[in-house]
C-alpha atoms as a PDB file:
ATOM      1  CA  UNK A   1       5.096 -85.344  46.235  1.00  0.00           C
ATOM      2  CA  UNK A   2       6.124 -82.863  43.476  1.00  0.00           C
ATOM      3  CA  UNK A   3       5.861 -79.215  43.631  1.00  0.00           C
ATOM      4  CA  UNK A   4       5.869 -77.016  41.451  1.00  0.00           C
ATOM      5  CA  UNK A   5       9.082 -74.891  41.693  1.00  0.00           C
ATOM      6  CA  UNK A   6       9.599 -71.391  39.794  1.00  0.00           C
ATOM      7  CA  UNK A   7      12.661 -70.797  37.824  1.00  0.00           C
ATOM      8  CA  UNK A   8      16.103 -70.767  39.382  1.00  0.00           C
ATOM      9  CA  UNK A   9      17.277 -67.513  37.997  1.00  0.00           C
ATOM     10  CA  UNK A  10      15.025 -64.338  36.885  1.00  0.00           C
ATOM     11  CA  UNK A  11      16.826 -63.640  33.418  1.00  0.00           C
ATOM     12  CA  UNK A  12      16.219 -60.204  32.435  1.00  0.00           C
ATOM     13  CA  UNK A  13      18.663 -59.941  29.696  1.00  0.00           C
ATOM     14  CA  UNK A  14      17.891 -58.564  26.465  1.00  0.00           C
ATOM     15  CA  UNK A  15      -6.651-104.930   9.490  1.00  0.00           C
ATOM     16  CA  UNK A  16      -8.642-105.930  11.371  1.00  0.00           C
ATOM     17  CA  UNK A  17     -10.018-108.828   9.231  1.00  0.00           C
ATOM     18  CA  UNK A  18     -13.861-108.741   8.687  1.00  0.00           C
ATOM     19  CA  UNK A  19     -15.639-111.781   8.346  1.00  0.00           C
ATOM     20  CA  UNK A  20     -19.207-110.536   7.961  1.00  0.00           C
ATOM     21  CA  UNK A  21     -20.957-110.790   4.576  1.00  0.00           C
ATOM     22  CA  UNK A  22     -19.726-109.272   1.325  1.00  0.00           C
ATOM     23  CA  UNK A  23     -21.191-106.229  -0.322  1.00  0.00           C
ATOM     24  CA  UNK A  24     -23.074-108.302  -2.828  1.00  0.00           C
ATOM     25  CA  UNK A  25     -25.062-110.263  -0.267  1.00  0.00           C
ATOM     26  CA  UNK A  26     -22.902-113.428  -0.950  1.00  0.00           C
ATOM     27  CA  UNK A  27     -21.134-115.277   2.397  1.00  0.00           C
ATOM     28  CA  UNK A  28     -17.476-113.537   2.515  1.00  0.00           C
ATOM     29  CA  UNK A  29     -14.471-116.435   2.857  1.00  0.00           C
ATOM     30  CA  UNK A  30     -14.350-117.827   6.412  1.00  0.00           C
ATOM     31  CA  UNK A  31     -10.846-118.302   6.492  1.00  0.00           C
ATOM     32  CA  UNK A  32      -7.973-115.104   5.351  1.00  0.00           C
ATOM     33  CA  UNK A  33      -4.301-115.141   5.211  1.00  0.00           C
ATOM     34  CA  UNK A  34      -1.759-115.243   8.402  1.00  0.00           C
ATOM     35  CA  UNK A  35      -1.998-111.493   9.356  1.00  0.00           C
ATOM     36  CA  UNK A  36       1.910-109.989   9.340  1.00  0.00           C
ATOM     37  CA  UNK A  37       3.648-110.077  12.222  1.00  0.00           C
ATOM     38  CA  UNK A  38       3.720-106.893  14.239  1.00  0.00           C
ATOM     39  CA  UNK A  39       7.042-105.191  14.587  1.00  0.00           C
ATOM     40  CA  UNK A  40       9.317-106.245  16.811  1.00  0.00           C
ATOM     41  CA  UNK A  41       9.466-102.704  18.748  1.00  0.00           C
ATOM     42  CA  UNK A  42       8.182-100.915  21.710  1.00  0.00           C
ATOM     43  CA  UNK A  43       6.743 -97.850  21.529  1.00  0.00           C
ATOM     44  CA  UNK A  44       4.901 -95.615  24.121  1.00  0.00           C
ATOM     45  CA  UNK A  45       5.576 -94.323  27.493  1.00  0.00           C
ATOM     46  CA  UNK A  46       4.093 -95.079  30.845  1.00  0.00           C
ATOM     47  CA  UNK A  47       2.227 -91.797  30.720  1.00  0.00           C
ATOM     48  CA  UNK A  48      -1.393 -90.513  31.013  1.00  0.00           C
ATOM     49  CA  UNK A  49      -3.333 -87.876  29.582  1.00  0.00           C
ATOM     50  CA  UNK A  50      -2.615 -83.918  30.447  1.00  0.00           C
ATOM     51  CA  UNK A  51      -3.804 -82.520  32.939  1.00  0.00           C
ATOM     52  CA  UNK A  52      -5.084 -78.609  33.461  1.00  0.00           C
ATOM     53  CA  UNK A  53      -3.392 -76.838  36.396  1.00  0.00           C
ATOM     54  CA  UNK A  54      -3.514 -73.311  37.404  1.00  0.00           C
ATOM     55  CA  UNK A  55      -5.435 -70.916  34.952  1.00  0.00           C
ATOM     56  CA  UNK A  56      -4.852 -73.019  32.368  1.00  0.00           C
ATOM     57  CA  UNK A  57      -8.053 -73.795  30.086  1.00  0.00           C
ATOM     58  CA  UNK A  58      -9.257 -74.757  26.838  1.00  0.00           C
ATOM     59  CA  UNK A  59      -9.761 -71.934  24.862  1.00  0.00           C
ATOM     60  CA  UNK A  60      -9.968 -71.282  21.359  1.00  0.00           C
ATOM     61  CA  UNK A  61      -7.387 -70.249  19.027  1.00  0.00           C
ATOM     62  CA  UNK A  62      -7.081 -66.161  18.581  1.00  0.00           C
ATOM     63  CA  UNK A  63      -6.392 -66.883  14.642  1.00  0.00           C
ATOM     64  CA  UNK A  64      -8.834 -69.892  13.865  1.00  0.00           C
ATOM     65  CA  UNK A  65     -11.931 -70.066  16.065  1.00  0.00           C
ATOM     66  CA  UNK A  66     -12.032 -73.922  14.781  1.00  0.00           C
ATOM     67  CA  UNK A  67      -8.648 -74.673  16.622  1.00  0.00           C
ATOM     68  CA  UNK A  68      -8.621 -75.420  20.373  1.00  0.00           C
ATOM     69  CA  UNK A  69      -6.041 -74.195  22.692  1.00  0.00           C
ATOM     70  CA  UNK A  70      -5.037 -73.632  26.040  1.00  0.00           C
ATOM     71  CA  UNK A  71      -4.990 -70.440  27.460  1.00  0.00           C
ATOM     72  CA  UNK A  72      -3.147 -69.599  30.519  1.00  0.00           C
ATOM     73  CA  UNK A  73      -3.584 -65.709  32.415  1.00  0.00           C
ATOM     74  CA  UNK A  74      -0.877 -65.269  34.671  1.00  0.00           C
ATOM     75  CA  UNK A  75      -2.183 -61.727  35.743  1.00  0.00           C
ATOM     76  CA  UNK A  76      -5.043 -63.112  37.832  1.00  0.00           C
ATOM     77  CA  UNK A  77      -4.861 -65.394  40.798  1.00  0.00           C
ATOM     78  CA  UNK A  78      -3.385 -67.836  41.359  1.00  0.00           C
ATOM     79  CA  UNK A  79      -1.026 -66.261  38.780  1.00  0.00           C
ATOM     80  CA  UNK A  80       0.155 -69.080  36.961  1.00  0.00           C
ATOM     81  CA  UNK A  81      -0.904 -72.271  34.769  1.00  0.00           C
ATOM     82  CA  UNK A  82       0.306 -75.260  33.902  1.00  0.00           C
ATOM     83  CA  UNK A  83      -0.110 -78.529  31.430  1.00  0.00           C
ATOM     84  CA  UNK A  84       1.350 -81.550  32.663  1.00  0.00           C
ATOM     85  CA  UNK A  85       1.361 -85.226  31.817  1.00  0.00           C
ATOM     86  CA  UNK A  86       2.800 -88.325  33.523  1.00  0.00           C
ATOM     87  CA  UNK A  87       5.950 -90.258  31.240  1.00  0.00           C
ATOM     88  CA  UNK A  88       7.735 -92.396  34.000  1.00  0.00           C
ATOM     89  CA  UNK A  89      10.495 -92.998  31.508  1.00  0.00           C
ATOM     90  CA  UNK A  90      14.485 -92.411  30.745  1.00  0.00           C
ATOM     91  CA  UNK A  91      15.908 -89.139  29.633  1.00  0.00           C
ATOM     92  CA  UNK A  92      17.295 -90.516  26.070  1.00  0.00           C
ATOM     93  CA  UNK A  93      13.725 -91.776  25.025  1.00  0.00           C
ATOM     94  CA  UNK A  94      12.088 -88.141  25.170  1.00  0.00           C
ATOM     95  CA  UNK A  95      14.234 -86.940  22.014  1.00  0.00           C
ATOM     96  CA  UNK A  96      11.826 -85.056  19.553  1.00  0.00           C
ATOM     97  CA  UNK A  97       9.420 -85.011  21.663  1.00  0.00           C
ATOM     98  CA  UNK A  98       9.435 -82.093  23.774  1.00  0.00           C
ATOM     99  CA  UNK A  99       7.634 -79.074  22.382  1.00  0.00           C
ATOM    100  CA  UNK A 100       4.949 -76.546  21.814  1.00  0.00           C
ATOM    101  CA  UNK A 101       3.886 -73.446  20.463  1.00  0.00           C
ATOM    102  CA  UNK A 102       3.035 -70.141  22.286  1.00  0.00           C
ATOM    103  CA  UNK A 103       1.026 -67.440  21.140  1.00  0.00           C
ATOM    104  CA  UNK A 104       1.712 -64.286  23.430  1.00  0.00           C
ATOM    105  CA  UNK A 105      -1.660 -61.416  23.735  1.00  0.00           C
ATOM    106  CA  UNK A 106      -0.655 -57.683  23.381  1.00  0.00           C
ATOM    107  CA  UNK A 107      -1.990 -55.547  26.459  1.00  0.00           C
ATOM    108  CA  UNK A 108      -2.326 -51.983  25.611  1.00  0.00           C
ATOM    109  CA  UNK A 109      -1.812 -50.915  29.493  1.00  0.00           C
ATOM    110  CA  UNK A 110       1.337 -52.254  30.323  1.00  0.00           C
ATOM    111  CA  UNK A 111       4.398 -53.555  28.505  1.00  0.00           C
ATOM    112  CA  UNK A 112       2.350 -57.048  26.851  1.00  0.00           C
ATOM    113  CA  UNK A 113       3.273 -60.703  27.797  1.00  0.00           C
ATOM    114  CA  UNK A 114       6.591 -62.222  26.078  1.00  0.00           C
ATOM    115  CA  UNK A 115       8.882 -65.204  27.239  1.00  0.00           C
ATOM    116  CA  UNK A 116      11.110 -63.825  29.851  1.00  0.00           C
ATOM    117  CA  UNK A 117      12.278 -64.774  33.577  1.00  0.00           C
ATOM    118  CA  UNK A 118      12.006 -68.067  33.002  1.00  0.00           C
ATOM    119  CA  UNK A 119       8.246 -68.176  31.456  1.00  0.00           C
ATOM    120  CA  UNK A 120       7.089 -69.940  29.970  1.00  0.00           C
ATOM    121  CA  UNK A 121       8.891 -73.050  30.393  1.00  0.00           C
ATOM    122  CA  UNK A 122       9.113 -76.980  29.941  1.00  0.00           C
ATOM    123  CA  UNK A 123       9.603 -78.744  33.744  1.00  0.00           C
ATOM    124  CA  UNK A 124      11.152 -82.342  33.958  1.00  0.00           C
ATOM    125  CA  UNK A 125      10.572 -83.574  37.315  1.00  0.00           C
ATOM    126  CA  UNK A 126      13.129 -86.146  37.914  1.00  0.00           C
ATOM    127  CA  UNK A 127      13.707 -89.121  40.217  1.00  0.00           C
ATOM    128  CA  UNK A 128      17.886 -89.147  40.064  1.00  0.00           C
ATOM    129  CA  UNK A 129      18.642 -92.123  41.824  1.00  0.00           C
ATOM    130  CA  UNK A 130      15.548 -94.684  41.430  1.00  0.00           C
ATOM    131  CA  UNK A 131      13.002 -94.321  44.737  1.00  0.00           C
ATOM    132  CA  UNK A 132      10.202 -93.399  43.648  1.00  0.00           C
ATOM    133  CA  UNK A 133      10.312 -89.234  44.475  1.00  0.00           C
ATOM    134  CA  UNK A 134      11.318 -86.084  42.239  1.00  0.00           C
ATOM    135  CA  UNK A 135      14.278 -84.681  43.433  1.00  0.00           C
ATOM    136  CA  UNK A 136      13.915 -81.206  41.568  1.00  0.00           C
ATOM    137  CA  UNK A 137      12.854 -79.772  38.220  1.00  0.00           C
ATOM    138  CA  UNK A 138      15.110 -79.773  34.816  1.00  0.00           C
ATOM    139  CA  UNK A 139      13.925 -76.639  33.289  1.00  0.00           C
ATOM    140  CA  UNK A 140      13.980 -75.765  29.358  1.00  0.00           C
ATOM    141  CA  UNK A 141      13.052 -72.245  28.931  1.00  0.00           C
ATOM    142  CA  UNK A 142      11.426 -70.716  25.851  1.00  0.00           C
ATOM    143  CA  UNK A 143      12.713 -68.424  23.389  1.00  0.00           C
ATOM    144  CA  UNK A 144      16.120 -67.438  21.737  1.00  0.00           C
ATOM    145  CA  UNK A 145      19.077 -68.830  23.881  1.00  0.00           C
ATOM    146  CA  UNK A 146      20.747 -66.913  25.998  1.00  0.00           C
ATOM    147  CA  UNK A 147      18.280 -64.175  27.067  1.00  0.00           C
ATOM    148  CA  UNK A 148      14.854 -65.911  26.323  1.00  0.00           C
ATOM    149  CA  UNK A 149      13.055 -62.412  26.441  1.00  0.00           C
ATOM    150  CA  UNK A 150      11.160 -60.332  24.196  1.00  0.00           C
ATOM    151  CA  UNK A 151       9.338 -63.423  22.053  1.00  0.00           C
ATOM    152  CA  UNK A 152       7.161 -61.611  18.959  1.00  0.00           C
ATOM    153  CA  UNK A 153       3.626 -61.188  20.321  1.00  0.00           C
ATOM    154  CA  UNK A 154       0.189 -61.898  18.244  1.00  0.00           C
ATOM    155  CA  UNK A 155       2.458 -65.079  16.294  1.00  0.00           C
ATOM    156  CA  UNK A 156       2.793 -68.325  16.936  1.00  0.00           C
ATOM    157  CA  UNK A 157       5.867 -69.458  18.005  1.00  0.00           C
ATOM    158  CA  UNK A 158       7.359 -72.774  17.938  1.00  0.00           C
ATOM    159  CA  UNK A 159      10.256 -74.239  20.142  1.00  0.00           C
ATOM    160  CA  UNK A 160      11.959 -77.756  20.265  1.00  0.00           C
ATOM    161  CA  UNK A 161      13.257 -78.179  23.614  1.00  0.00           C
ATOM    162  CA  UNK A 162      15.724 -80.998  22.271  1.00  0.00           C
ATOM    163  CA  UNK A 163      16.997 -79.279  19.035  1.00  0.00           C
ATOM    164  CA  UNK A 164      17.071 -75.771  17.734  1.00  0.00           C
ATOM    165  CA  UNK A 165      13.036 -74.355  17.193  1.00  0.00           C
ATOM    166  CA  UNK A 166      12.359 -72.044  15.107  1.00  0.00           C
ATOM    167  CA  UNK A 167      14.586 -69.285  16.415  1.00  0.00           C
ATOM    168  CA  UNK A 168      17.341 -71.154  15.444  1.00  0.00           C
ATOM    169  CA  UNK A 169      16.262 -72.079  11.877  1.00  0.00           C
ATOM    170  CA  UNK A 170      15.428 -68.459  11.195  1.00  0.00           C
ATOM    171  CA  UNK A 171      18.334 -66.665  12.376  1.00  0.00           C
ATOM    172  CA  UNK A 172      21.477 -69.110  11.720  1.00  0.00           C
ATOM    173  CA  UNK A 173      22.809 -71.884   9.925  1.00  0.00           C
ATOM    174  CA  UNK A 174      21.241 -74.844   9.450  1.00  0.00           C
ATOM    175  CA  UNK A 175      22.774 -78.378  10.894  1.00  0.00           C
ATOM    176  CA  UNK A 176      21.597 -81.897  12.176  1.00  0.00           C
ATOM    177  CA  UNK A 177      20.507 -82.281  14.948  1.00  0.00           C
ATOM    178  CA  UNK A 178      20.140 -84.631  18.294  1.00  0.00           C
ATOM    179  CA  UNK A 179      22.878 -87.413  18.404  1.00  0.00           C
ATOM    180  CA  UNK A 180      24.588 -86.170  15.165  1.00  0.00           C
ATOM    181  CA  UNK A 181      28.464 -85.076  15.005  1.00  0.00           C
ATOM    182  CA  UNK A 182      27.560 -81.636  14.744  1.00  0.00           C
ATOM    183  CA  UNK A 183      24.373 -80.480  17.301  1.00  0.00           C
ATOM    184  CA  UNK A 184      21.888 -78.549  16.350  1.00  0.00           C
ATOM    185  CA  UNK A 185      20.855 -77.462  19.962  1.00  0.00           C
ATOM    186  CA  UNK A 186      20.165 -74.057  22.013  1.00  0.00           C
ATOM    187  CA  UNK A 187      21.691 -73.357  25.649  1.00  0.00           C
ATOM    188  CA  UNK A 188      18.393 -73.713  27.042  1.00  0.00           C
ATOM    189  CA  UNK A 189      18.475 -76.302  30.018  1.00  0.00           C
ATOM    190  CA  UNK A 190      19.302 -75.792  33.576  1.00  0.00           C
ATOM    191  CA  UNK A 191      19.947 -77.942  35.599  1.00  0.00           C
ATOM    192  CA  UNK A 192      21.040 -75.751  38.688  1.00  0.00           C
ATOM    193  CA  UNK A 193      18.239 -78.002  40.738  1.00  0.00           C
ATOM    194  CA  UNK A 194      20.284 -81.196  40.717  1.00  0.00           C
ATOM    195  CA  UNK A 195      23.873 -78.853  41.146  1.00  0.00           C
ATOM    196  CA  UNK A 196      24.199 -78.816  37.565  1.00  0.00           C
ATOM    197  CA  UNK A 197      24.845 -75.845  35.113  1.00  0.00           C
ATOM    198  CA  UNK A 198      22.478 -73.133  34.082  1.00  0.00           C
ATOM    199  CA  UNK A 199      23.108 -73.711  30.167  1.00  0.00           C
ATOM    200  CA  UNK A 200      22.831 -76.879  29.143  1.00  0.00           C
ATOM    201  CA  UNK A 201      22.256 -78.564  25.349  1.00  0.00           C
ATOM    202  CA  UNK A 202      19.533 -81.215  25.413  1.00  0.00           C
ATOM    203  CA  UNK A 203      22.296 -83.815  24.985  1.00  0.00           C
ATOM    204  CA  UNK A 204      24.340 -82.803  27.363  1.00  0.00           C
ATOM    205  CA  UNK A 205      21.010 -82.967  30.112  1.00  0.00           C
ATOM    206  CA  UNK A 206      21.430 -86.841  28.705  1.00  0.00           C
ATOM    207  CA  UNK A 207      24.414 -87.281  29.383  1.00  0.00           C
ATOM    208  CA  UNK A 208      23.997 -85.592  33.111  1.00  0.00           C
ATOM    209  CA  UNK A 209      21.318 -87.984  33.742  1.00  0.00           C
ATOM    210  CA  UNK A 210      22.502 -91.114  32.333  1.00  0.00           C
ATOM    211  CA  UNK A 211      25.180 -91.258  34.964  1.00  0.00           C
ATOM    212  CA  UNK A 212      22.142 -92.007  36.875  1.00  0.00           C
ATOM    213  CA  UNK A 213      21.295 -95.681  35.928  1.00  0.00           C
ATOM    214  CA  UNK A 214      18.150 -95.406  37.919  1.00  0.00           C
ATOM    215  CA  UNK A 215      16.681 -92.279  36.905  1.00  0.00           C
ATOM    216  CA  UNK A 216      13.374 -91.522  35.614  1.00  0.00           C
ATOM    217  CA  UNK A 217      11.496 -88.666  34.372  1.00  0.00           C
ATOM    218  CA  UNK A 218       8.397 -88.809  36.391  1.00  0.00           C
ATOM    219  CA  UNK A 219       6.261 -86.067  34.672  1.00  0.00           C
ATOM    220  CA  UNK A 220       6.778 -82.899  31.991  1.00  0.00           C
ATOM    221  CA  UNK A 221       4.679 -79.901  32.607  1.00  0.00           C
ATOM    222  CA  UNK A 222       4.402 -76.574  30.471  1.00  0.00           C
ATOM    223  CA  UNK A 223       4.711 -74.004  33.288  1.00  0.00           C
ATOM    224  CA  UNK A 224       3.408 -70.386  33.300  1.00  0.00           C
ATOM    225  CA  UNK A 225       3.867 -67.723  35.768  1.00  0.00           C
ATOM    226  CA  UNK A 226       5.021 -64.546  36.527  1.00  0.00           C
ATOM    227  CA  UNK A 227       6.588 -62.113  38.704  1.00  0.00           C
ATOM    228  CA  UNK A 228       7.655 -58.959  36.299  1.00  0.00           C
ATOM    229  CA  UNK A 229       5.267 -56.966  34.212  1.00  0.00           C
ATOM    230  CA  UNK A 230       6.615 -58.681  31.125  1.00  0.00           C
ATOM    231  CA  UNK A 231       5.246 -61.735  32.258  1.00  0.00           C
ATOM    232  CA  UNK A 232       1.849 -60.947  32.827  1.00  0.00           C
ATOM    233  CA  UNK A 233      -0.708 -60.931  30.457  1.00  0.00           C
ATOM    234  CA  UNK A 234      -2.227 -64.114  28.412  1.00  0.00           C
ATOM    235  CA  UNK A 235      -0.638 -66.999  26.559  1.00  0.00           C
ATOM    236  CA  UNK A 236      -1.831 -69.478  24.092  1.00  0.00           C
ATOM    237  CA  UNK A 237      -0.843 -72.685  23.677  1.00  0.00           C
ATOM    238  CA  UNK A 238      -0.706 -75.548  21.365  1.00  0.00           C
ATOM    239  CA  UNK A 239       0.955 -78.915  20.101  1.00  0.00           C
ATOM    240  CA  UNK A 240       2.090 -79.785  23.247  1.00  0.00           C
ATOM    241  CA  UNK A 241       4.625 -82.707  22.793  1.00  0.00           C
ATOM    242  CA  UNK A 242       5.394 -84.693  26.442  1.00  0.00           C
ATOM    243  CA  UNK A 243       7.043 -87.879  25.488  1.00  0.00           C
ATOM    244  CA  UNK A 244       4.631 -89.936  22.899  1.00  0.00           C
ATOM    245  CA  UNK A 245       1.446 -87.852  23.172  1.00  0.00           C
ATOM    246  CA  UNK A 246       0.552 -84.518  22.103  1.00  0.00           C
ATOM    247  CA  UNK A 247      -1.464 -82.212  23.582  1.00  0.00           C
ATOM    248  CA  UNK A 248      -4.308 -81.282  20.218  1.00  0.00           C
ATOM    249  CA  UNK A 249      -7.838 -80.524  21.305  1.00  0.00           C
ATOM    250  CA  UNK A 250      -9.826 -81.258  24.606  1.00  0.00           C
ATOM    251  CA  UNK A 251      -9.847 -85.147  23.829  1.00  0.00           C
ATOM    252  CA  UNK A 252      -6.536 -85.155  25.530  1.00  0.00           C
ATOM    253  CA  UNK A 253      -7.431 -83.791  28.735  1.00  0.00           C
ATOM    254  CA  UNK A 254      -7.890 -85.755  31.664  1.00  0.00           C
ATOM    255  CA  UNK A 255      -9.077 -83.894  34.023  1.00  0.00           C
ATOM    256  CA  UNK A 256      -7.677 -80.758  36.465  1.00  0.00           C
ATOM    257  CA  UNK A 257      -4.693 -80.738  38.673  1.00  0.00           C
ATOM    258  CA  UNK A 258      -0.806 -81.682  37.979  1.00  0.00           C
ATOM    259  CA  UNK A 259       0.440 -85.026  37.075  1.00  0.00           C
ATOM    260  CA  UNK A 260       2.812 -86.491  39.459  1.00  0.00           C
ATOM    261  CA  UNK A 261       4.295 -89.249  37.994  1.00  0.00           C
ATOM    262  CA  UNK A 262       7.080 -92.094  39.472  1.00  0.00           C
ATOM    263  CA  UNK A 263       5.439 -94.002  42.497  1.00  0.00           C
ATOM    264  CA  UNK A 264       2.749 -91.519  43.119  1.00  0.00           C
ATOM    265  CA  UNK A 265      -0.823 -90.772  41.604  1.00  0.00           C
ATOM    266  CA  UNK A 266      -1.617 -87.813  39.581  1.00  0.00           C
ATOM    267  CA  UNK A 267      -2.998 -84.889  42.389  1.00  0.00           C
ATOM    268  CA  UNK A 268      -6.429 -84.012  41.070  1.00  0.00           C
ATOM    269  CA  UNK A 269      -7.782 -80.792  42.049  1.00  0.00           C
ATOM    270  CA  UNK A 270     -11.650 -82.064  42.204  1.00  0.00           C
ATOM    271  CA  UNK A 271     -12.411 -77.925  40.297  1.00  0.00           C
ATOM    272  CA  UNK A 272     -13.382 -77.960  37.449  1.00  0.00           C
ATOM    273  CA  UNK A 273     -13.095 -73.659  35.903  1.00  0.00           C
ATOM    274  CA  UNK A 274     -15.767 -72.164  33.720  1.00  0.00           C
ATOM    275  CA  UNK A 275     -13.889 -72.525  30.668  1.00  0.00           C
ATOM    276  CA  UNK A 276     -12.961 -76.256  31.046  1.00  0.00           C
ATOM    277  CA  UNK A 277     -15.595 -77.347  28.636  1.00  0.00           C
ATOM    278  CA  UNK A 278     -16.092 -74.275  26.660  1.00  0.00           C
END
């Protein structure tokens, strides 16, 4: 079964055709024209909906009332939160499609919550060689590459854990990106779980794993916790991207607990928190 592991390294560098009636009463046709044939490609994962781990829950949006989010407090027990979703599909076929936005709450009596250590974070629990089982956690870590500290509070942030994010776009020069000649991708993987580097490019976490024929990525999770004072505090979150659904209002929750993914079920937690349906 998966678990969920903390961060390697504690970085504290700065037609459907009717055939009813017509509108004037009269009968409509009974017979219509060949529908076109459906494209001849496959889209979709083998995923499920996400699922609310942790202190994570639906909240509203600090800015816009009208916009649900998920909030996570990693200040109170059990100190951490998490939004996860079962794919159960290859590395290559998450590209653009891994990535959310943060929205970090100042705290006038200590330092205030920011990205740091490792938090918060994207986790790709991976089976390497085809049984069934995660054998550890990729790990794409939000924020400017290499120190992914000190994120602007009260702001939405954005980050694209397979190309550059905003940081990126803001601050240097702008350049294709995934599977192009010249990469537009942060440092931002590690793969030290799986005996890899610390910083990695999205495509080079590809390439690691497709020397795997067998792998899979059994789940993606949005991971919150803490264990400095700059990681405590309260987070929003929103436009969560895991594989070919996105996290946009409570519709796409599925229930509590963490999504497992590969040969076994998603682990339900059976509690439901106060602000669940709120």
């Amino acid at each position: 079964m998966q678990t969920l592991q903390k961060a390697a390294v504690v970085l504290i560098l700065p037609a459907i055709v009717y055939l009813g009636a017509s509108c004037d009463g009269t009968d409509a046709p009974t017979e219509t024209a060949a529908p076109a044939e459906a494209p001849s490609f496959s889209s979709g994962d083998n995923g499920g909906r996400f699922r609310l781990g942790g202190t994570a829950q639906l909240a509203q949006d600090p800015e816009n009332p009208a916009n649900d989010v998920i909030r996570i407090t990693t200040d109170v027990a059990p100190f951490f939160g998490t939004v996860s979703r079962r794919v159960n599909v290859k590395i290559d076929k998450l590209d653009n499609m891994l990535e959310f936005k943060a929205w970090f709450a100042r705290n006038p009596t200590l330092v205030g919550k920011t990205c740091h250590g490792g938090a918060p974070r994207l986790q790709l629990a991976i089976d390497r060689d085809g049984d069934g089982d995660s054998d550890g956690n990729a790990q794409g870590y939000f924020g400017a590459s290499p120190n992914f500290t000190l994120c602007p509070q009260e702001t939405w942030l954005y980050e694209d854990l397979t190309g550059p994010g905003d940081f990126f776009i803001t601050g240097g020069v702008l350049a294709p990106s995934t599977g192009f000649t010249t990469l537009n991708e942060e440092l931002e993987w590690d793969l030290t779980q799986f005996g890899g580097a610390f910083y990695n490019t999205w495509s080079q976490v590809e390439i690691f794993f497709g020397a795997n024929p067998n792998h899979l990525v059994c789940t993606v999770a949005l991971v919150d916790d803490q264990f400095t004072p700059l990681m405590q505090g309260t987070a929003y979150y929103d436009l969560f991207s895991a594989g070919t659904a996105t996290w946009t209002d409570r519709s796409d929750i599925g229930g509590r607990g963490f999504a497992q993914g590969c040969d076994d079920d998603d682990d339900d937690d059976g509690d439901d928190d106060d602000g669940d349906d709120d």
